[in-house]
C-alpha atoms as a PDB file:
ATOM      1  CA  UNK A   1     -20.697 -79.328  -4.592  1.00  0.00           C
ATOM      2  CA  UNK A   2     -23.095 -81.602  -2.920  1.00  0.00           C
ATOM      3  CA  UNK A   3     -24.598 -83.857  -5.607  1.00  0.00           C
ATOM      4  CA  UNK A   4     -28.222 -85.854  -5.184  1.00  0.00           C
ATOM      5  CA  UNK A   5     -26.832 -88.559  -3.676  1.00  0.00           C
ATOM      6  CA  UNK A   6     -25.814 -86.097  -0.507  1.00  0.00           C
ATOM      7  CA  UNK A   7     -28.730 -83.839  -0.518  1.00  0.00           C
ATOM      8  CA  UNK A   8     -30.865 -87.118  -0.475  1.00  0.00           C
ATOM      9  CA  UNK A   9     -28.797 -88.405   2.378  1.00  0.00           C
ATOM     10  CA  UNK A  10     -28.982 -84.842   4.069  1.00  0.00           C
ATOM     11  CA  UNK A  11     -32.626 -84.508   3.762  1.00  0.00           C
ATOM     12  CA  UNK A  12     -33.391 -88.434   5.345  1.00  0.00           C
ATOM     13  CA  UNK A  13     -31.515 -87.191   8.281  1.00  0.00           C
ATOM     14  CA  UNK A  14     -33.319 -83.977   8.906  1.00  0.00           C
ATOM     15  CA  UNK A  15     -36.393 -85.694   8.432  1.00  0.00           C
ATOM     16  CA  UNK A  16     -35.583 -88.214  11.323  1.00  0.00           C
ATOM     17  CA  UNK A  17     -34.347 -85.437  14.276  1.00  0.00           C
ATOM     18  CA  UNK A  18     -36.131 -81.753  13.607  1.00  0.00           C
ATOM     19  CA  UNK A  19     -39.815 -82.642  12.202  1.00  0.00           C
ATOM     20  CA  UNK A  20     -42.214 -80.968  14.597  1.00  0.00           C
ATOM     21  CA  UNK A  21     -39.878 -79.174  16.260  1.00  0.00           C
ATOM     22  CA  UNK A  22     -40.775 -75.741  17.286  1.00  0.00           C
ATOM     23  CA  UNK A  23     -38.191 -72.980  15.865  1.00  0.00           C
ATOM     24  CA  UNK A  24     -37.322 -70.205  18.896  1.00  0.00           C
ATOM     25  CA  UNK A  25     -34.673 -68.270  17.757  1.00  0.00           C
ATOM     26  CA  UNK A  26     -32.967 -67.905  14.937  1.00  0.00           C
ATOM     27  CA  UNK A  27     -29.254 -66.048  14.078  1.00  0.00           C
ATOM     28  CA  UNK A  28     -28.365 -64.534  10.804  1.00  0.00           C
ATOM     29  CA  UNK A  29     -25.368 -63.396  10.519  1.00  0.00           C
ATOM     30  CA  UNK A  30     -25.259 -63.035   6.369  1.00  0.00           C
ATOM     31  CA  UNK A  31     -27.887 -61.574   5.212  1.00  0.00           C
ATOM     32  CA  UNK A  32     -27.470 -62.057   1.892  1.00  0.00           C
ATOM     33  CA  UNK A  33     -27.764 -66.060   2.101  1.00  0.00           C
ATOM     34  CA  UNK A  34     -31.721 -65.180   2.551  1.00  0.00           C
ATOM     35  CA  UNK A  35     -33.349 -64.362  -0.258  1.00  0.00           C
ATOM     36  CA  UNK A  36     -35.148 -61.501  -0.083  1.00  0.00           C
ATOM     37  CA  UNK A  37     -36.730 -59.685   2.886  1.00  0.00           C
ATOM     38  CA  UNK A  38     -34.878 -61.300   5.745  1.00  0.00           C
ATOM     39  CA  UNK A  39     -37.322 -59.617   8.329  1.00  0.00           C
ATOM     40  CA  UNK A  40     -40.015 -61.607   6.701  1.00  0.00           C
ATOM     41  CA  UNK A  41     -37.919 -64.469   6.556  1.00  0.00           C
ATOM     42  CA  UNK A  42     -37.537 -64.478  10.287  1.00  0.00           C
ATOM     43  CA  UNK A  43     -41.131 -63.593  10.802  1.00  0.00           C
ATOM     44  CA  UNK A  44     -42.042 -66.825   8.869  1.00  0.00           C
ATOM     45  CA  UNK A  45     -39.521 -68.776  10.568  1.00  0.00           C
ATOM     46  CA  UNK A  46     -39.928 -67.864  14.229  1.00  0.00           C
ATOM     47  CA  UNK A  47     -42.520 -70.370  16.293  1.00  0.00           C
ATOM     48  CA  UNK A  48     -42.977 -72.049  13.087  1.00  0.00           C
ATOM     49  CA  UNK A  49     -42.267 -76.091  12.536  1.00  0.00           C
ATOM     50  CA  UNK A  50     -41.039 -78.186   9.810  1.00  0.00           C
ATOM     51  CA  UNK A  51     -43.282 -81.000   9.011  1.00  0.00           C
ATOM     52  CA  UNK A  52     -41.947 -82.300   6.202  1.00  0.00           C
ATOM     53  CA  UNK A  53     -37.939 -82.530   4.612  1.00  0.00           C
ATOM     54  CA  UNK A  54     -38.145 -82.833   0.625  1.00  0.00           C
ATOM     55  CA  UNK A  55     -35.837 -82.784  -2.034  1.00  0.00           C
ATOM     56  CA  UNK A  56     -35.864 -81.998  -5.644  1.00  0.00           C
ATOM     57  CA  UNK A  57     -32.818 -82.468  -7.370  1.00  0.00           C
ATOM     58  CA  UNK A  58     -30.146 -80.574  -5.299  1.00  0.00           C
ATOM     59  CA  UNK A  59     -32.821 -78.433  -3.470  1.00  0.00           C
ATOM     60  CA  UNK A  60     -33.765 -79.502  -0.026  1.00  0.00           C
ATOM     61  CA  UNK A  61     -37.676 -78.291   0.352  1.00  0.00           C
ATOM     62  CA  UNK A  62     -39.055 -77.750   4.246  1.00  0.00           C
ATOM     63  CA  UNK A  63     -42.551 -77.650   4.644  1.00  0.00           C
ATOM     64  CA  UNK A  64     -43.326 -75.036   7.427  1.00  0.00           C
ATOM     65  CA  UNK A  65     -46.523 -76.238   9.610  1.00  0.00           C
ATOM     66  CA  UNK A  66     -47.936 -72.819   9.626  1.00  0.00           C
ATOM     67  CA  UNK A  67     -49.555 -71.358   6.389  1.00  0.00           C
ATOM     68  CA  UNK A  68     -48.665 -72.727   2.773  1.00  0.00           C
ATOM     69  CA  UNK A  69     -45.120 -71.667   2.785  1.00  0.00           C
ATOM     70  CA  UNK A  70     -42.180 -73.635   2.453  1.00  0.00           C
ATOM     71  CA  UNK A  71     -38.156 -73.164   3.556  1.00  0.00           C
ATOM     72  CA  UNK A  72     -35.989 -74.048   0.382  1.00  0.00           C
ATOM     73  CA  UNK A  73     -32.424 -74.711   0.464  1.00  0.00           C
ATOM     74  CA  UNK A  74     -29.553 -74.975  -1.584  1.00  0.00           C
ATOM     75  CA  UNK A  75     -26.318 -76.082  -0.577  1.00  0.00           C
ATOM     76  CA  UNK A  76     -24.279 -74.708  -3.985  1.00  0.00           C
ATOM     77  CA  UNK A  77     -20.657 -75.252  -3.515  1.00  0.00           C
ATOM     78  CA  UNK A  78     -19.482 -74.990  -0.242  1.00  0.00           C
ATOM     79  CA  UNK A  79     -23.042 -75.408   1.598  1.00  0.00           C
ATOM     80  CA  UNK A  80     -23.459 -77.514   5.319  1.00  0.00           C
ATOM     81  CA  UNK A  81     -26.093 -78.217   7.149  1.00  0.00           C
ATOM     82  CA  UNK A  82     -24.942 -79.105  10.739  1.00  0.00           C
ATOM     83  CA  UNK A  83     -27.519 -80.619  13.345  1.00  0.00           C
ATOM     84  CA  UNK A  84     -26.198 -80.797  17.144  1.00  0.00           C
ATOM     85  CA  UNK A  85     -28.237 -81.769  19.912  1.00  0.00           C
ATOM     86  CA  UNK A  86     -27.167 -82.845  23.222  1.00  0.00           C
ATOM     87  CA  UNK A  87     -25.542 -86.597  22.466  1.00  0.00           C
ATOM     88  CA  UNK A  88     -24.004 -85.370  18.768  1.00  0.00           C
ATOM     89  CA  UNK A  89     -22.722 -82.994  16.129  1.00  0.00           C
ATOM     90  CA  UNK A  90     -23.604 -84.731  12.773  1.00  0.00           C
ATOM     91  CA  UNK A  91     -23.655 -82.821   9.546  1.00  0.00           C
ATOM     92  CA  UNK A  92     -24.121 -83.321   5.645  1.00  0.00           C
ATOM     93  CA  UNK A  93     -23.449 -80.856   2.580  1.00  0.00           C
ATOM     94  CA  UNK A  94     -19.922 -80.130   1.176  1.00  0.00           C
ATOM     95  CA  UNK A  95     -16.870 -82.276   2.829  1.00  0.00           C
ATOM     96  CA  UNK A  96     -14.978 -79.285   4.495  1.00  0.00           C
ATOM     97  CA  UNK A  97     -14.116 -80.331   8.324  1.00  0.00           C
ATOM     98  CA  UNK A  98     -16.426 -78.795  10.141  1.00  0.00           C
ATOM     99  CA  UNK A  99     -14.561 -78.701  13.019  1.00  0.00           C
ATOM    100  CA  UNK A 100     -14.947 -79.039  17.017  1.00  0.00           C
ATOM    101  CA  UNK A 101     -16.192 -75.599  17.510  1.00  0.00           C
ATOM    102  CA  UNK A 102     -20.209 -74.550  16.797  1.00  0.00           C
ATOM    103  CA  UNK A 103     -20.921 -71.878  16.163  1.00  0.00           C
ATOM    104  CA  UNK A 104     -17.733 -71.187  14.090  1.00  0.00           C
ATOM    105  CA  UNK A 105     -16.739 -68.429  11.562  1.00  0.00           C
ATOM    106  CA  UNK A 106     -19.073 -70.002   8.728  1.00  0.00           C
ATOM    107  CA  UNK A 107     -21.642 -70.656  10.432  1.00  0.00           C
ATOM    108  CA  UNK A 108     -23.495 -67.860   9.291  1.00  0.00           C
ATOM    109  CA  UNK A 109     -27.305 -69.045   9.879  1.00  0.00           C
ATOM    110  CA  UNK A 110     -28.358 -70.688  13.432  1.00  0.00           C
ATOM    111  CA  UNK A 111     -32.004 -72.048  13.749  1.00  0.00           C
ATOM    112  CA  UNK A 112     -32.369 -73.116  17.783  1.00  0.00           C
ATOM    113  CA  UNK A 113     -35.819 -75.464  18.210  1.00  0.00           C
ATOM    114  CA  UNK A 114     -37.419 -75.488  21.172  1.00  0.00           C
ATOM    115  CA  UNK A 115     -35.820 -79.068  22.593  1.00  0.00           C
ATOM    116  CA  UNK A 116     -32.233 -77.091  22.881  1.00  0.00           C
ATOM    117  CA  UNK A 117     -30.533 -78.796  19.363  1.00  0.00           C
ATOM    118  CA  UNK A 118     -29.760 -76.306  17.021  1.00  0.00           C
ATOM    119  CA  UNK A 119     -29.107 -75.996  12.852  1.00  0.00           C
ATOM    120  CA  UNK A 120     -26.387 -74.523  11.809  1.00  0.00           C
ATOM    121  CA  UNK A 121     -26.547 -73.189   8.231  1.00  0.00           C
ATOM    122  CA  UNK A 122     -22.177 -73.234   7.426  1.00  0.00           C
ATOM    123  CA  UNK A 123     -21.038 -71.937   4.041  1.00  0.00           C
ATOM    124  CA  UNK A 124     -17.516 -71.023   3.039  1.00  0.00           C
ATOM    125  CA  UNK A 125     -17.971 -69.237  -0.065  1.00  0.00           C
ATOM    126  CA  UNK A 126     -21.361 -68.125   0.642  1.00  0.00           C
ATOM    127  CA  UNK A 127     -22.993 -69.233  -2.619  1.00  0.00           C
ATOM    128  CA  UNK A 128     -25.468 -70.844  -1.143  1.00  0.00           C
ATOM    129  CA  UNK A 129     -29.202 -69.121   0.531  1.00  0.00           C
ATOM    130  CA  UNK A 130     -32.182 -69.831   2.064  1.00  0.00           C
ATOM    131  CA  UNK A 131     -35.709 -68.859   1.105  1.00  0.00           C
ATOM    132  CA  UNK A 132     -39.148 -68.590   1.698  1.00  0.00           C
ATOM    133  CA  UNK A 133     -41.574 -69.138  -0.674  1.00  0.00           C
ATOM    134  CA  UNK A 134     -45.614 -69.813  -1.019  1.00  0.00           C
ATOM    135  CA  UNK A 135     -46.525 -73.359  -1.926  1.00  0.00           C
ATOM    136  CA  UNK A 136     -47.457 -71.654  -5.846  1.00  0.00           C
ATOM    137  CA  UNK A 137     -43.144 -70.161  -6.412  1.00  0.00           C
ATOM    138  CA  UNK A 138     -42.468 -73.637  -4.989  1.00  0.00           C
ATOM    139  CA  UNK A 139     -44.224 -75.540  -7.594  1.00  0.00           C
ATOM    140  CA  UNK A 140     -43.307 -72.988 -10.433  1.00  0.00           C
ATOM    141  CA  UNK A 141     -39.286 -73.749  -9.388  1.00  0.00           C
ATOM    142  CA  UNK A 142     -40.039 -77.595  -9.044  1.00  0.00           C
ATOM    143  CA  UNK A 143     -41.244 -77.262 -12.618  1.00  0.00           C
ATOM    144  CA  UNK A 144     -38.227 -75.717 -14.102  1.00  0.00           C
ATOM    145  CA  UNK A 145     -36.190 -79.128 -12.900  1.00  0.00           C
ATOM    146  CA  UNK A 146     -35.524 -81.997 -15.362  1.00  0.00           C
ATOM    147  CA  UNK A 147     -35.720 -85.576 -15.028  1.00  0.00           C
ATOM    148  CA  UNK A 148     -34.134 -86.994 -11.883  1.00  0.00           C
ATOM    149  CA  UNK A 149     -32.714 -89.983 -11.544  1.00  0.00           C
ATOM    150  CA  UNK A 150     -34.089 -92.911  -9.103  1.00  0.00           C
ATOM    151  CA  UNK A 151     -37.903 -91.487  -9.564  1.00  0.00           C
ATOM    152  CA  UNK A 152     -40.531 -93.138 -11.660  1.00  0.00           C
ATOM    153  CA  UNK A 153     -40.486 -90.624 -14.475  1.00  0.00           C
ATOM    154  CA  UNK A 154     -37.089 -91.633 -14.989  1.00  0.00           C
ATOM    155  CA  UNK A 155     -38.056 -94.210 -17.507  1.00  0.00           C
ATOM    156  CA  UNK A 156     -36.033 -95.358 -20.696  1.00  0.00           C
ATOM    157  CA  UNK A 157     -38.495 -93.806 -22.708  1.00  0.00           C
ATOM    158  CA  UNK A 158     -38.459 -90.290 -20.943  1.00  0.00           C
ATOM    159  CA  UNK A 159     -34.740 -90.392 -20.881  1.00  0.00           C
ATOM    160  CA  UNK A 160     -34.552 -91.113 -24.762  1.00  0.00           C
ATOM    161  CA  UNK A 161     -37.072 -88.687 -25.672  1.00  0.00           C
ATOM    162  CA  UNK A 162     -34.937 -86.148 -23.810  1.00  0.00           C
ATOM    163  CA  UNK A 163     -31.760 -87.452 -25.162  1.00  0.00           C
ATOM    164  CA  UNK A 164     -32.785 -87.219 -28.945  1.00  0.00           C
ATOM    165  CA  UNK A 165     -33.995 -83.703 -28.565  1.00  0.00           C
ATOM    166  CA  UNK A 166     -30.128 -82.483 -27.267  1.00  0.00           C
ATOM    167  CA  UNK A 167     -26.983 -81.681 -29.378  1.00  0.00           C
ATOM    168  CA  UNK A 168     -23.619 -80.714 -27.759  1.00  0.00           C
ATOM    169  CA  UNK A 169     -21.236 -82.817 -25.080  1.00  0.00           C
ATOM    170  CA  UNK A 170     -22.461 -85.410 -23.242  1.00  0.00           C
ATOM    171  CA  UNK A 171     -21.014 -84.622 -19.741  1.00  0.00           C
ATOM    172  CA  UNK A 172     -22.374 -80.791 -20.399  1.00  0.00           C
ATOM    173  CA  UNK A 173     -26.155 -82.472 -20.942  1.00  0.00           C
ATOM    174  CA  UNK A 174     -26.077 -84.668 -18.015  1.00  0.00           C
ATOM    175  CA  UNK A 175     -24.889 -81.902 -15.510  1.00  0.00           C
ATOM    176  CA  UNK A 176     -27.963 -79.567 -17.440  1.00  0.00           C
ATOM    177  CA  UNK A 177     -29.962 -79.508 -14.237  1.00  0.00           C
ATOM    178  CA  UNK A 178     -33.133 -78.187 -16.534  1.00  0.00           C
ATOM    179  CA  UNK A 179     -32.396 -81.644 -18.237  1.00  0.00           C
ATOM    180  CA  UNK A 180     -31.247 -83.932 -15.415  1.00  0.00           C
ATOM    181  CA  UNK A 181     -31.673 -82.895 -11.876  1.00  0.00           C
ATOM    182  CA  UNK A 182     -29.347 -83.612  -9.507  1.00  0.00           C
ATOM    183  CA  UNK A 183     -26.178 -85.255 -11.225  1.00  0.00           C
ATOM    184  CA  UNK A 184     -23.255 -83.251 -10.624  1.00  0.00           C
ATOM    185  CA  UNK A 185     -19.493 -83.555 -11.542  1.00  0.00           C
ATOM    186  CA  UNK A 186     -18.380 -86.492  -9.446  1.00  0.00           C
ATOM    187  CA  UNK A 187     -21.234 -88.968 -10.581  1.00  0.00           C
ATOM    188  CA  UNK A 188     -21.035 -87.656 -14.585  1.00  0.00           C
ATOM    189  CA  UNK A 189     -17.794 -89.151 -14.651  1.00  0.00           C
ATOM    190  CA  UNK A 190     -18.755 -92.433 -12.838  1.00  0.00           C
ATOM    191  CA  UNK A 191     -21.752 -92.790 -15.023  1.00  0.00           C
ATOM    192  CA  UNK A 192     -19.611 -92.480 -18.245  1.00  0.00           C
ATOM    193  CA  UNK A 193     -17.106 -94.522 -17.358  1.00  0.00           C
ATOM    194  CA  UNK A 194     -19.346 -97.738 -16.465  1.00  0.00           C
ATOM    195  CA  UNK A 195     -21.587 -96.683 -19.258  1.00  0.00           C
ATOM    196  CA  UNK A 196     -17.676 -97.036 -21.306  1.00  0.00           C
ATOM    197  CA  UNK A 197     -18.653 -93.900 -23.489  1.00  0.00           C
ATOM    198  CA  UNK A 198     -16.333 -90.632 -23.263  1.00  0.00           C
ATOM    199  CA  UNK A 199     -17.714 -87.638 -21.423  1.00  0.00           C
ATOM    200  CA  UNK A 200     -16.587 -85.138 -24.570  1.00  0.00           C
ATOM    201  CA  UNK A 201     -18.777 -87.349 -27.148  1.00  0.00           C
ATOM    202  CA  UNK A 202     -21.290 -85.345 -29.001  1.00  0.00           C
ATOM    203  CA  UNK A 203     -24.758 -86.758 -27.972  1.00  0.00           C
ATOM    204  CA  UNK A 204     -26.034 -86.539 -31.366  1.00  0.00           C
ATOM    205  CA  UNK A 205     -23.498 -89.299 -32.318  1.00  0.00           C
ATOM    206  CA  UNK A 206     -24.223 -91.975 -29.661  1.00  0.00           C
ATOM    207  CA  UNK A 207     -25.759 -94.842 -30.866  1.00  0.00           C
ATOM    208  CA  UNK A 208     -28.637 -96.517 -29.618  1.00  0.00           C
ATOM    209  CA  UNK A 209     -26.756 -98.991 -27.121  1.00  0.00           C
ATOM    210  CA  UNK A 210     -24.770 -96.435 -26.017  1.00  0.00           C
ATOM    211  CA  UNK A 211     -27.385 -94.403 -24.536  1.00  0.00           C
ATOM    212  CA  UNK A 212     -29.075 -97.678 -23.461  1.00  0.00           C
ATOM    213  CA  UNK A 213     -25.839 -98.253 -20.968  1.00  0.00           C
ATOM    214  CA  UNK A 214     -25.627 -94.380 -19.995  1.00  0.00           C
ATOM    215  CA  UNK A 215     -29.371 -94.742 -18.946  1.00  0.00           C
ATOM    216  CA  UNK A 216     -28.696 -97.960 -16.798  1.00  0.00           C
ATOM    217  CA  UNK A 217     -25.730 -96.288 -15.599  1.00  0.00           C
ATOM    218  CA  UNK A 218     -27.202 -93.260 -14.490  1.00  0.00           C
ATOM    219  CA  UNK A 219     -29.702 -95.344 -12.669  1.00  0.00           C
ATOM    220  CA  UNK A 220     -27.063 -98.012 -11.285  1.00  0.00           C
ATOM    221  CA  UNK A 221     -24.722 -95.571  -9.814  1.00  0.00           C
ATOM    222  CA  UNK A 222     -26.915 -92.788  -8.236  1.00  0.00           C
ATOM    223  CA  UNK A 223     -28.820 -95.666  -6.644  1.00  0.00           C
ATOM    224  CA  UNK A 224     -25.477 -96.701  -4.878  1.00  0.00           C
ATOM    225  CA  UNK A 225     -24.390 -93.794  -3.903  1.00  0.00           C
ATOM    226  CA  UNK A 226     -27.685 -92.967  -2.386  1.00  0.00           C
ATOM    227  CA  UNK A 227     -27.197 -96.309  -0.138  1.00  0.00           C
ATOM    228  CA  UNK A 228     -23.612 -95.701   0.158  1.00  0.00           C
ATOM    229  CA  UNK A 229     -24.781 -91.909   1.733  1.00  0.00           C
ATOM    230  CA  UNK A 230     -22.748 -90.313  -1.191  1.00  0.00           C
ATOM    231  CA  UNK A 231     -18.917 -89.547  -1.315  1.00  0.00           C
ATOM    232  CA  UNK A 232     -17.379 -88.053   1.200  1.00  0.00           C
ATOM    233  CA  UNK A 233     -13.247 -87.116   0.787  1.00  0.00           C
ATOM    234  CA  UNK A 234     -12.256 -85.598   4.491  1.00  0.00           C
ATOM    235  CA  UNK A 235     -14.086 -85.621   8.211  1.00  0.00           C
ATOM    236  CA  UNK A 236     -17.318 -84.835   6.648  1.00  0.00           C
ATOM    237  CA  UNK A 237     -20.019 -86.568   8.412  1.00  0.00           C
ATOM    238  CA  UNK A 238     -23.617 -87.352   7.193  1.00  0.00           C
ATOM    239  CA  UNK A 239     -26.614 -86.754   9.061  1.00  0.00           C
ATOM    240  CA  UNK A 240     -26.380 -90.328  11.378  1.00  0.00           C
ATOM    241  CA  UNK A 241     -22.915 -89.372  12.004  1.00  0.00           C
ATOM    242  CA  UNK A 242     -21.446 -91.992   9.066  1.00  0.00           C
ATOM    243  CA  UNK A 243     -18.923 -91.187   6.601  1.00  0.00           C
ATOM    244  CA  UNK A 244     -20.357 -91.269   3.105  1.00  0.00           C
ATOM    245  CA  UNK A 245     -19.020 -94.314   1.728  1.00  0.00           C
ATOM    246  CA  UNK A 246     -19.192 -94.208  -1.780  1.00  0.00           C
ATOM    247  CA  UNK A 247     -15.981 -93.198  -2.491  1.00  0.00           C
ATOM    248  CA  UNK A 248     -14.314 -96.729  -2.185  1.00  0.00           C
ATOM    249  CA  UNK A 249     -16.168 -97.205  -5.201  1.00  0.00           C
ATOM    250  CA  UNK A 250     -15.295 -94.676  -7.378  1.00  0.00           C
ATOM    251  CA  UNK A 251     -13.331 -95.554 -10.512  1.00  0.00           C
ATOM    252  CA  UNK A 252     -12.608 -92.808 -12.650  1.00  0.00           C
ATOM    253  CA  UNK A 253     -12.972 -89.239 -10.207  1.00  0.00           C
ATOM    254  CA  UNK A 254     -10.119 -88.293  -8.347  1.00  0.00           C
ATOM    255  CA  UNK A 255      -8.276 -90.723  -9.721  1.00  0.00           C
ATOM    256  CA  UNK A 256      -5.759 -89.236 -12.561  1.00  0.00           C
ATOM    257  CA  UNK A 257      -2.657 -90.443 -13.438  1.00  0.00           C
ATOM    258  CA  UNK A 258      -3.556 -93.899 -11.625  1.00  0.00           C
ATOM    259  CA  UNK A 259      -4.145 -96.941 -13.042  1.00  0.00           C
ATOM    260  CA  UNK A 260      -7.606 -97.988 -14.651  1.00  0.00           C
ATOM    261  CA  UNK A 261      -9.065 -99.879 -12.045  1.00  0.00           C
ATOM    262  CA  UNK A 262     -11.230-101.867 -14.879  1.00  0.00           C
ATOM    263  CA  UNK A 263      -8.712-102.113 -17.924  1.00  0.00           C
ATOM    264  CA  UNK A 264      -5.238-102.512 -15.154  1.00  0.00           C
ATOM    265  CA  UNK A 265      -3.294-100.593 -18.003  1.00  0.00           C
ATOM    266  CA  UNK A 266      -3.861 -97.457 -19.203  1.00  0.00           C
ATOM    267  CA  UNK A 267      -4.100 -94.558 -16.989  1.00  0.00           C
ATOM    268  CA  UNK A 268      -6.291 -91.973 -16.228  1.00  0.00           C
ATOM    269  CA  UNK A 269      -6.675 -88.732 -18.270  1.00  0.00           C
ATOM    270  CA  UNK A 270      -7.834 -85.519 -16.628  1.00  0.00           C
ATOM    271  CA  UNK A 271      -8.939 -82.363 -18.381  1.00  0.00           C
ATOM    272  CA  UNK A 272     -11.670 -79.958 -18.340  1.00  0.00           C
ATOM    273  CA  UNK A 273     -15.036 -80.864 -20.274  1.00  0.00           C
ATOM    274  CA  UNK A 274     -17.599 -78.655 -20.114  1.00  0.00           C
ATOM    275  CA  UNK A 275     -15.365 -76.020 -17.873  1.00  0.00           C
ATOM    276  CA  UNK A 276     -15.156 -78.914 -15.160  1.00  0.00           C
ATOM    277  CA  UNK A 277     -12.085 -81.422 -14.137  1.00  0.00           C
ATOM    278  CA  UNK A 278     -13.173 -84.524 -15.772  1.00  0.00           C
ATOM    279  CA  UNK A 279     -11.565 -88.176 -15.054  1.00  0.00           C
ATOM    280  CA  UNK A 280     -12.529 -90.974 -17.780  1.00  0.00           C
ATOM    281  CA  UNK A 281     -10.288 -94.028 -19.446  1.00  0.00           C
ATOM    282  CA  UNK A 282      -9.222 -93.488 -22.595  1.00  0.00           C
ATOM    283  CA  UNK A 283      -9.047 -97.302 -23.085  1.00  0.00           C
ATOM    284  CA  UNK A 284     -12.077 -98.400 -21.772  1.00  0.00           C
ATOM    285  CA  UNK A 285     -14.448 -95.453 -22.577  1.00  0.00           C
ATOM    286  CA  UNK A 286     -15.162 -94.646 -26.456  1.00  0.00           C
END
């Protein structure tokens, strides 16, 4: 699943190639990946422009130029978002090839704009949708989001506050999207390790520097990933075309049975914490 790192990418490379773009057609081919009415969906949609490509934790947020409504969308597991125009096919969401040939069996939504490039919607398991909602829902779902990492409410004092309230596994609170939006399974596991805590610790039995380092880990590693344009594992390209780089600099995910790049001895364990594959160094990580 896309994480914040590529949603973030995602939505700065939207925001550079379709803003003010007029929408003239548009293909849907599941209807069930719009939520609700998809007549009114394409009503909204047609000869409307996006002004404006936000994000809130995983959820990319279009603001449509006409009316107060906005376009959400969420990737979920298997999500793309593929822009082609006349000089390139780039494309950000999940890291399934996306192939030479647009439109393609999973392309299942197609928004053409009025310059000839096109937005292809692509989803494998079809978990993800597309909605649209009045300024007001928007707010209400914004609301419903924890604390996200790399924003200015992410302080040490919000994130202890939220910590101390919490009981149960660590990895399950920091993948809580109603506690911390927009860390998913890949960076959990990168923020433990450097943080050198276990992922199955109970919160309530971290002590004070612990959380400390999980808070400047949280910080340190989304912040890299966002510059690195996230981690990327096959031909998946991000919105300017570039691999995501990140995962040169991953030391725990992906990695089991391999040495501990930090500790050069022990190897790493993999097992399921809160019902998802989880990498950490039994050595190194307490």
């Amino acid at each position: 699943m896309p994480e914040l790192p590529e949603v973030e990418t995602i939505r700065r490379g939207l925001q550079a190639n379709i803003i003010n773009k007029k929408i003239v057609k548009i293909d849907i081919h599941k209807p069930k990946q719009v939520h609700g009415d998809a007549l009114v969906f394409r009503k909204k949609i047609l000869g409307n422009k996006i002004v404006r490509v936000d994000r809130i934790g995983k959820l990319l947020i279009f603001k449509l130029q006409k009316g107060e409504d906005y376009l959400l969308v969420h990737l979920k597991m298997t999500g793309q978002l593929i822009y082609k125009n006349k000089k390139s096919i780039v494309a950000g969401g999940h890291n399934l090839p996306i192939g030479e040939q647009l439109p393609n069996k999973y392309s299942h939504i197609i928004i053409y704009f009025n310059d000839n490039s096109i937005l292809f919607y692509n989803d494998l398991r079809q978990f993800g949708y597309l909605k649209i909602v009045h300024h007001l829902v928007k707010e209400e779902i914004k609301s419903k989001y924890g604390l996200e990492p790399l924003t200015k409410d992410f302080t040490w004092l919000n994130f202890l506050a939220l910590m101390e309230k919490k009981k149960g596994i660590l990895k399950s609170i920091l993948l809580n999207q109603q506690v911390f939006s927009g860390i998913g399974n890949i960076y959990a596991d990168e923020i433990c390790f450097r943080a050198g805590v276990r992922p199955d610790r109970r919160v309530e039995s971290l002590k004070a520097g612990e959380q400390k380092k999980i808070y400047q880990a949280c910080q340190y590693i989304m912040s890299k990933a966002v510059a690195s344009g996230g981690t990327t594992f096959s031909d998946y390209r991000t919105t300017d075309g570039a691999h995501g780089a990140y995962v040169k600099y991953l030391k725990v995910y992906g990695r089991a049975k391999q040495k501990c790049l930090k500790c050069k001895n022990n190897k790493i364990t993999k097992y399921k914490v809160a019902g998802r594959g989880t990498h950490f160094c039994g050595y190194c990580q307490q």
